[in-house]
C-alpha atoms as a PDB file:
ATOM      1  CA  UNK A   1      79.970 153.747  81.206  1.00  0.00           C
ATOM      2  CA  UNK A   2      76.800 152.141  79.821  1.00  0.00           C
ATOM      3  CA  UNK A   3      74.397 150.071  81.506  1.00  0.00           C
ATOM      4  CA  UNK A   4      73.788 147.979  78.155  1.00  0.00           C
ATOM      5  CA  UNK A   5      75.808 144.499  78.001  1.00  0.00           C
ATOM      6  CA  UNK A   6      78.227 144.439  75.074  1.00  0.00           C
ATOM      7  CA  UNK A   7      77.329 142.679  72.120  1.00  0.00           C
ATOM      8  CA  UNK A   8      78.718 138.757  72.178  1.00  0.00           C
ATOM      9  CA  UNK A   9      81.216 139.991  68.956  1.00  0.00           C
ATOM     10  CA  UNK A  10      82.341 143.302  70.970  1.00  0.00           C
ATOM     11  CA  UNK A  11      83.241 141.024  73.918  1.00  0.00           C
ATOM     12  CA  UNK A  12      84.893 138.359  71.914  1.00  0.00           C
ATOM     13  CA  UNK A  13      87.074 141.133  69.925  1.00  0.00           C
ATOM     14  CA  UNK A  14      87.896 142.420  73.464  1.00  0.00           C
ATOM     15  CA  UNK A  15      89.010 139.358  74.852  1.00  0.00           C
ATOM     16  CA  UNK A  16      91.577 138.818  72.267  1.00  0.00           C
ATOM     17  CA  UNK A  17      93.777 141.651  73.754  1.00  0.00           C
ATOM     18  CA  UNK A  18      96.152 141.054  77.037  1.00  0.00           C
ATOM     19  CA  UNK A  19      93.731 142.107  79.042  1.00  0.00           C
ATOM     20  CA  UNK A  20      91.013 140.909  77.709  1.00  0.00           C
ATOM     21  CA  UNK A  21      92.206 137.351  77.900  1.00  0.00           C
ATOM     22  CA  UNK A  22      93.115 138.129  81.679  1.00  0.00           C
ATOM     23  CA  UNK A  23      89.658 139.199  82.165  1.00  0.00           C
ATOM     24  CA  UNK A  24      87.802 136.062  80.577  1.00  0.00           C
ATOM     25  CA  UNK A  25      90.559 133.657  82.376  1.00  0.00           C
ATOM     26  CA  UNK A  26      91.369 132.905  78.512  1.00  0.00           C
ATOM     27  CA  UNK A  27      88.335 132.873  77.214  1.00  0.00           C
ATOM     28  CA  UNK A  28      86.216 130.789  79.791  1.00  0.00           C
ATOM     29  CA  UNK A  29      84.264 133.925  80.858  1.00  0.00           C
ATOM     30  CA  UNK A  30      82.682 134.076  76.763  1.00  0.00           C
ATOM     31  CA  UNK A  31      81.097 130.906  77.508  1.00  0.00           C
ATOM     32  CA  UNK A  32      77.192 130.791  77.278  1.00  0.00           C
ATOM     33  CA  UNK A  33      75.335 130.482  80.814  1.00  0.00           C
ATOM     34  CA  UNK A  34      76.022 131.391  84.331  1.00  0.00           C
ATOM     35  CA  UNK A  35      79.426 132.888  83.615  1.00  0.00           C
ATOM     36  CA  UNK A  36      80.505 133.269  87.165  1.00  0.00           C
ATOM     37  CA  UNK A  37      80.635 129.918  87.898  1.00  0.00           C
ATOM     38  CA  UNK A  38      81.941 128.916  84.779  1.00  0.00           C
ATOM     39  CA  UNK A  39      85.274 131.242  85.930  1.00  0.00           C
ATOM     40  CA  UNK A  40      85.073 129.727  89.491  1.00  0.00           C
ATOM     41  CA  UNK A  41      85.265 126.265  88.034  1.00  0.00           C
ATOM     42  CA  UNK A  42      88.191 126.615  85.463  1.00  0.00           C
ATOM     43  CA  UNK A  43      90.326 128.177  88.621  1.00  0.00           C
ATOM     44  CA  UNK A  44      89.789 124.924  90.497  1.00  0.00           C
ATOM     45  CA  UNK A  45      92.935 123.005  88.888  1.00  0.00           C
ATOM     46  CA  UNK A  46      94.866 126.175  88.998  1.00  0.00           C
ATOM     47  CA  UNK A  47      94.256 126.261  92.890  1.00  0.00           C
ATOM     48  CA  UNK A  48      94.580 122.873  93.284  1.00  0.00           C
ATOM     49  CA  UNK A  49      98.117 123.155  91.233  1.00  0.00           C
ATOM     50  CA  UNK A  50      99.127 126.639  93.292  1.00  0.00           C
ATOM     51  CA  UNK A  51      98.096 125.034  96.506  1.00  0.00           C
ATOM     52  CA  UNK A  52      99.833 121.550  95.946  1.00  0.00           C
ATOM     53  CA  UNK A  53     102.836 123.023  94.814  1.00  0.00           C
ATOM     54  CA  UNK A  54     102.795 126.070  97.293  1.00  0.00           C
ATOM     55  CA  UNK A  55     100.808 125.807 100.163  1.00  0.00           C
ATOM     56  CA  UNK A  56      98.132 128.200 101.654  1.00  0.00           C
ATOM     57  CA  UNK A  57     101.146 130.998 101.140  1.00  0.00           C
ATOM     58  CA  UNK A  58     101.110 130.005  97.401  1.00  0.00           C
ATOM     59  CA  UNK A  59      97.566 130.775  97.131  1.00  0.00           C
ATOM     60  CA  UNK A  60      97.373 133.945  99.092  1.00  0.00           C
ATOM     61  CA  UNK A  61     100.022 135.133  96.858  1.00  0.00           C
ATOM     62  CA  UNK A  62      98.072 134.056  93.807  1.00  0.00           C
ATOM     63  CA  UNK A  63      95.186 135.737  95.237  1.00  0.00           C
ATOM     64  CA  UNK A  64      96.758 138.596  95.455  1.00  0.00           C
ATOM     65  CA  UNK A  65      98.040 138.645  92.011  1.00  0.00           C
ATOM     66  CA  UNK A  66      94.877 137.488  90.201  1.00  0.00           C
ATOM     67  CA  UNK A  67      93.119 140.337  92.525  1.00  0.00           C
ATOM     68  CA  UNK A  68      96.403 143.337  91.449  1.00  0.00           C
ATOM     69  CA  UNK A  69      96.417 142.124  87.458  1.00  0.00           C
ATOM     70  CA  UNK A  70      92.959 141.551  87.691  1.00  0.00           C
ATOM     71  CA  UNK A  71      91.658 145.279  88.267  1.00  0.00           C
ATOM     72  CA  UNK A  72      94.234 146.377  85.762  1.00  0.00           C
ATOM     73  CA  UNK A  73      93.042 144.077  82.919  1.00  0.00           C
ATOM     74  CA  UNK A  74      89.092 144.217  84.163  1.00  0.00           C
ATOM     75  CA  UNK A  75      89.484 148.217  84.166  1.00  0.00           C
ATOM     76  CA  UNK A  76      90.881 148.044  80.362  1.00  0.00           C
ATOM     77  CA  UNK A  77      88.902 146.041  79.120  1.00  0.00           C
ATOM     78  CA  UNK A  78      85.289 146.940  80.752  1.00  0.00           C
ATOM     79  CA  UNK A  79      86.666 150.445  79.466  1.00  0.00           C
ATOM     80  CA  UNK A  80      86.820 149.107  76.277  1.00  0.00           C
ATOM     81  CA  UNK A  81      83.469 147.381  76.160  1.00  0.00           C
ATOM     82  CA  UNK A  82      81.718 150.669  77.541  1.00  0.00           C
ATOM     83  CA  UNK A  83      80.279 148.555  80.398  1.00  0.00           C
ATOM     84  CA  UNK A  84      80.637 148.794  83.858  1.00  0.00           C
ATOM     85  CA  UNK A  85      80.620 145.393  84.619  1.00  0.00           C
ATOM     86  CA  UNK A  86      81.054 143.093  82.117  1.00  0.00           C
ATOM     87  CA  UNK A  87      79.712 139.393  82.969  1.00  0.00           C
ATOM     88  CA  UNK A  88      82.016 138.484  80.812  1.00  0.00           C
ATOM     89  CA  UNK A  89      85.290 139.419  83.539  1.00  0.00           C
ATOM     90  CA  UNK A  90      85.698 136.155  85.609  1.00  0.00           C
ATOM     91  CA  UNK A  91      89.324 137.344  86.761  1.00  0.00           C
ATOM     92  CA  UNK A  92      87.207 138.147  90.359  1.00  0.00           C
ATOM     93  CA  UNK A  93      86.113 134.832  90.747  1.00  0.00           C
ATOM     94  CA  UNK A  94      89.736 133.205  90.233  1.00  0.00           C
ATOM     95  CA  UNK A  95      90.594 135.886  92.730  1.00  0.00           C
ATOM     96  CA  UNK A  96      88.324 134.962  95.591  1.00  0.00           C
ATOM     97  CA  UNK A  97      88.112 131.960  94.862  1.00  0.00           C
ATOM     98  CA  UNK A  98      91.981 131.469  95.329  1.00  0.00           C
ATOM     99  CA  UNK A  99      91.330 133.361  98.729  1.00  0.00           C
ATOM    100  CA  UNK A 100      88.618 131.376  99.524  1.00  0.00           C
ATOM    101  CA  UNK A 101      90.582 127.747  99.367  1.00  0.00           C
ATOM    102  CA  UNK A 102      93.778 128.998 100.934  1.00  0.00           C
ATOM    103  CA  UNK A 103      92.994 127.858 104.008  1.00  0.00           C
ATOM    104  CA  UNK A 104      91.213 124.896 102.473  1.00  0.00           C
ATOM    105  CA  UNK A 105      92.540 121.160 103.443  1.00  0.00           C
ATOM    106  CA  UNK A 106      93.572 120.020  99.804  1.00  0.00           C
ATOM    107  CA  UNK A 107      90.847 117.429  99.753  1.00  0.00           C
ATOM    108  CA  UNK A 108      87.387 117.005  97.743  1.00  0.00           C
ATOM    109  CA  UNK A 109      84.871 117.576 100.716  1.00  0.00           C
ATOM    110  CA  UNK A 110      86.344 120.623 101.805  1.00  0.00           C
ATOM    111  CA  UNK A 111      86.766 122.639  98.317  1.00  0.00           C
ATOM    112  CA  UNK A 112      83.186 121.351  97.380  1.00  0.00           C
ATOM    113  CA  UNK A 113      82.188 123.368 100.793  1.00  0.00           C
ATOM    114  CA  UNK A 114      84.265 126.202  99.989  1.00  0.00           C
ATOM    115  CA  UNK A 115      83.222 126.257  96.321  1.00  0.00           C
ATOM    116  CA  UNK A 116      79.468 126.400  96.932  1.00  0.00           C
ATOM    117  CA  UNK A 117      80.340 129.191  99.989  1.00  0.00           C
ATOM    118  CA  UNK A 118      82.238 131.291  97.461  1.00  0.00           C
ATOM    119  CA  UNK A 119      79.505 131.328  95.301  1.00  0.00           C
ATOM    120  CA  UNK A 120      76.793 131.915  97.836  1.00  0.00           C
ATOM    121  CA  UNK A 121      78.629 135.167  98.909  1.00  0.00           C
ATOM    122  CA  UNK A 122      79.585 136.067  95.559  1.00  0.00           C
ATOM    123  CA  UNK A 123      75.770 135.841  94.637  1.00  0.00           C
ATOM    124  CA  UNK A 124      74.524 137.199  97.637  1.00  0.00           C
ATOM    125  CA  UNK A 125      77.080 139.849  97.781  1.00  0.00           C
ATOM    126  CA  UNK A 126      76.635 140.555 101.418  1.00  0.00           C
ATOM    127  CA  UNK A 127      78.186 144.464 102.606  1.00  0.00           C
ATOM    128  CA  UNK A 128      80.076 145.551 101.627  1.00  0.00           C
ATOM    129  CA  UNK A 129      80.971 143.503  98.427  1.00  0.00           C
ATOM    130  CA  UNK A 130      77.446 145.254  97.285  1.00  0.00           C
ATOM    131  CA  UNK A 131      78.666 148.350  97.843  1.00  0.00           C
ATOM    132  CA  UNK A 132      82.306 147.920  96.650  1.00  0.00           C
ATOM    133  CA  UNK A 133      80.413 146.240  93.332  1.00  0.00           C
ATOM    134  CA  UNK A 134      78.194 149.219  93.096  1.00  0.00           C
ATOM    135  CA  UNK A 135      80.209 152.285  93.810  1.00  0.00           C
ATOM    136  CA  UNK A 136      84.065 151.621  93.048  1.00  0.00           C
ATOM    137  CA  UNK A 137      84.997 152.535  89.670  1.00  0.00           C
ATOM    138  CA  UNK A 138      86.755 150.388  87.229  1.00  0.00           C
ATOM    139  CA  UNK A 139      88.366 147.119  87.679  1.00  0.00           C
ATOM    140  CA  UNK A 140      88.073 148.256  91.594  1.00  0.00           C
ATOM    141  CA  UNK A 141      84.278 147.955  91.209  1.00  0.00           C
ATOM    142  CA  UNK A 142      84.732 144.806  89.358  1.00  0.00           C
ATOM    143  CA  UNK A 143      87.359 142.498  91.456  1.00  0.00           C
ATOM    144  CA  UNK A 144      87.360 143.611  95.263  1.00  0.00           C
ATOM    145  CA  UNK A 145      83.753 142.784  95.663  1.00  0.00           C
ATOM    146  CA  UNK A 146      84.355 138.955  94.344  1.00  0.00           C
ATOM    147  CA  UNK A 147      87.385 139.402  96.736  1.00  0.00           C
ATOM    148  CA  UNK A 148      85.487 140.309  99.522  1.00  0.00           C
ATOM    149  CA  UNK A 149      82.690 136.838  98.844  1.00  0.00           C
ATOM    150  CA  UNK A 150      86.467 135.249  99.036  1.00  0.00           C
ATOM    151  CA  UNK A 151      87.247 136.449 102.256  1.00  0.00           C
ATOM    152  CA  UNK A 152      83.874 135.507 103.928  1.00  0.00           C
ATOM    153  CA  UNK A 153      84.048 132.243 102.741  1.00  0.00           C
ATOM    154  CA  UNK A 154      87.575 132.237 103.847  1.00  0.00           C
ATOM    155  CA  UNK A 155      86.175 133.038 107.475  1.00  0.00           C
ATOM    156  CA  UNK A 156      83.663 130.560 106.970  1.00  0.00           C
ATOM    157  CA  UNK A 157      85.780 127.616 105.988  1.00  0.00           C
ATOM    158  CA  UNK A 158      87.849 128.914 109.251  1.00  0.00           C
ATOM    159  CA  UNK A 159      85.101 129.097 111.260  1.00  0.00           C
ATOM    160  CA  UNK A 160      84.037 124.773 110.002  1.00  0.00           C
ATOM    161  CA  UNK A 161      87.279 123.595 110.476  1.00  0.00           C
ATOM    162  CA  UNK A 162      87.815 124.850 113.776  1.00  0.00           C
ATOM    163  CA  UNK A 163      84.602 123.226 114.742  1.00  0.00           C
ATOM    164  CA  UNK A 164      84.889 120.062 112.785  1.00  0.00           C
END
């Protein structure tokens, strides 16, 4: 696949398909400037929702799901949009971030922590997420490295609590 981003109208054509609105979390991933953390953000009430109504189970099991669907849809639709990675695909932050807040006290202080952790590691992309971002094809390439950020920042938040 090509380096090049898509063109804004390729990705918005895109995004109208199934997986295509999976990828973009409905759109929210089309939205101008740092798109990342515009797809963290709209997961918050989700998580908050799937954690209030479910526990930490009910987000590992969303994380799980967003994490399966999500390299299906990502796959299709990067496929479609000739690109790699698409900064358009926010389905991997819902993903880790779900993972990230499982453990998470339902409570501001604690998901503003594991917020800004999540999006440290997802930015700094320590290894392997680097390597799973650079070398696994497809929605693989795309998801699991955002899933890994999740899962240090789960550790992390782990790692406070206990001491706190």
């Amino acid at each position: 696949m090509a380096g090049l981003p898509a063109s804004p109208a390729a990705e918005r054509a895109a995004a109208l398909s199934l997986s295509g609105l999976i990828t973009t979390w409905f759109g929210v991933g089309l939205l101008p400037g740092p798109r990342g953390t515009w797809g963290t953000f709209a997961a918050v009430p989700f998580a908050w929702a799937i954690q209030a109504w479910g526990g930490p189970w009910g987000l590992f099991v969303a994380a799980g799901l967003a994490t399966g669907v999500g390299i299906w849809a990502s796959g299709r639709y990067a496929a479609r949009l000739g690109v790699k990675d698409p900064s358009s695909a926010v389905i991997d932050e819902v993903a880790g971030l779900f993972l990230t807040l499982a453990l998470t006290p339902a409570s501001l202080v604690p998901w503003i922590i594991g917020i800004g952790l999540f999006r440290l590691f997802d930015i700094w992309k320590p290894w392997p997420a680097r390597a799973f971002d650079r070398d696994l094809p497809g929605g693989y390439g795309i998801v699991l490295d955002d899933v890994m950020a999740g899962l240090y920042a789960l550790l992390v938040m782990a790692l406070i609590g206990r001491w706190l």
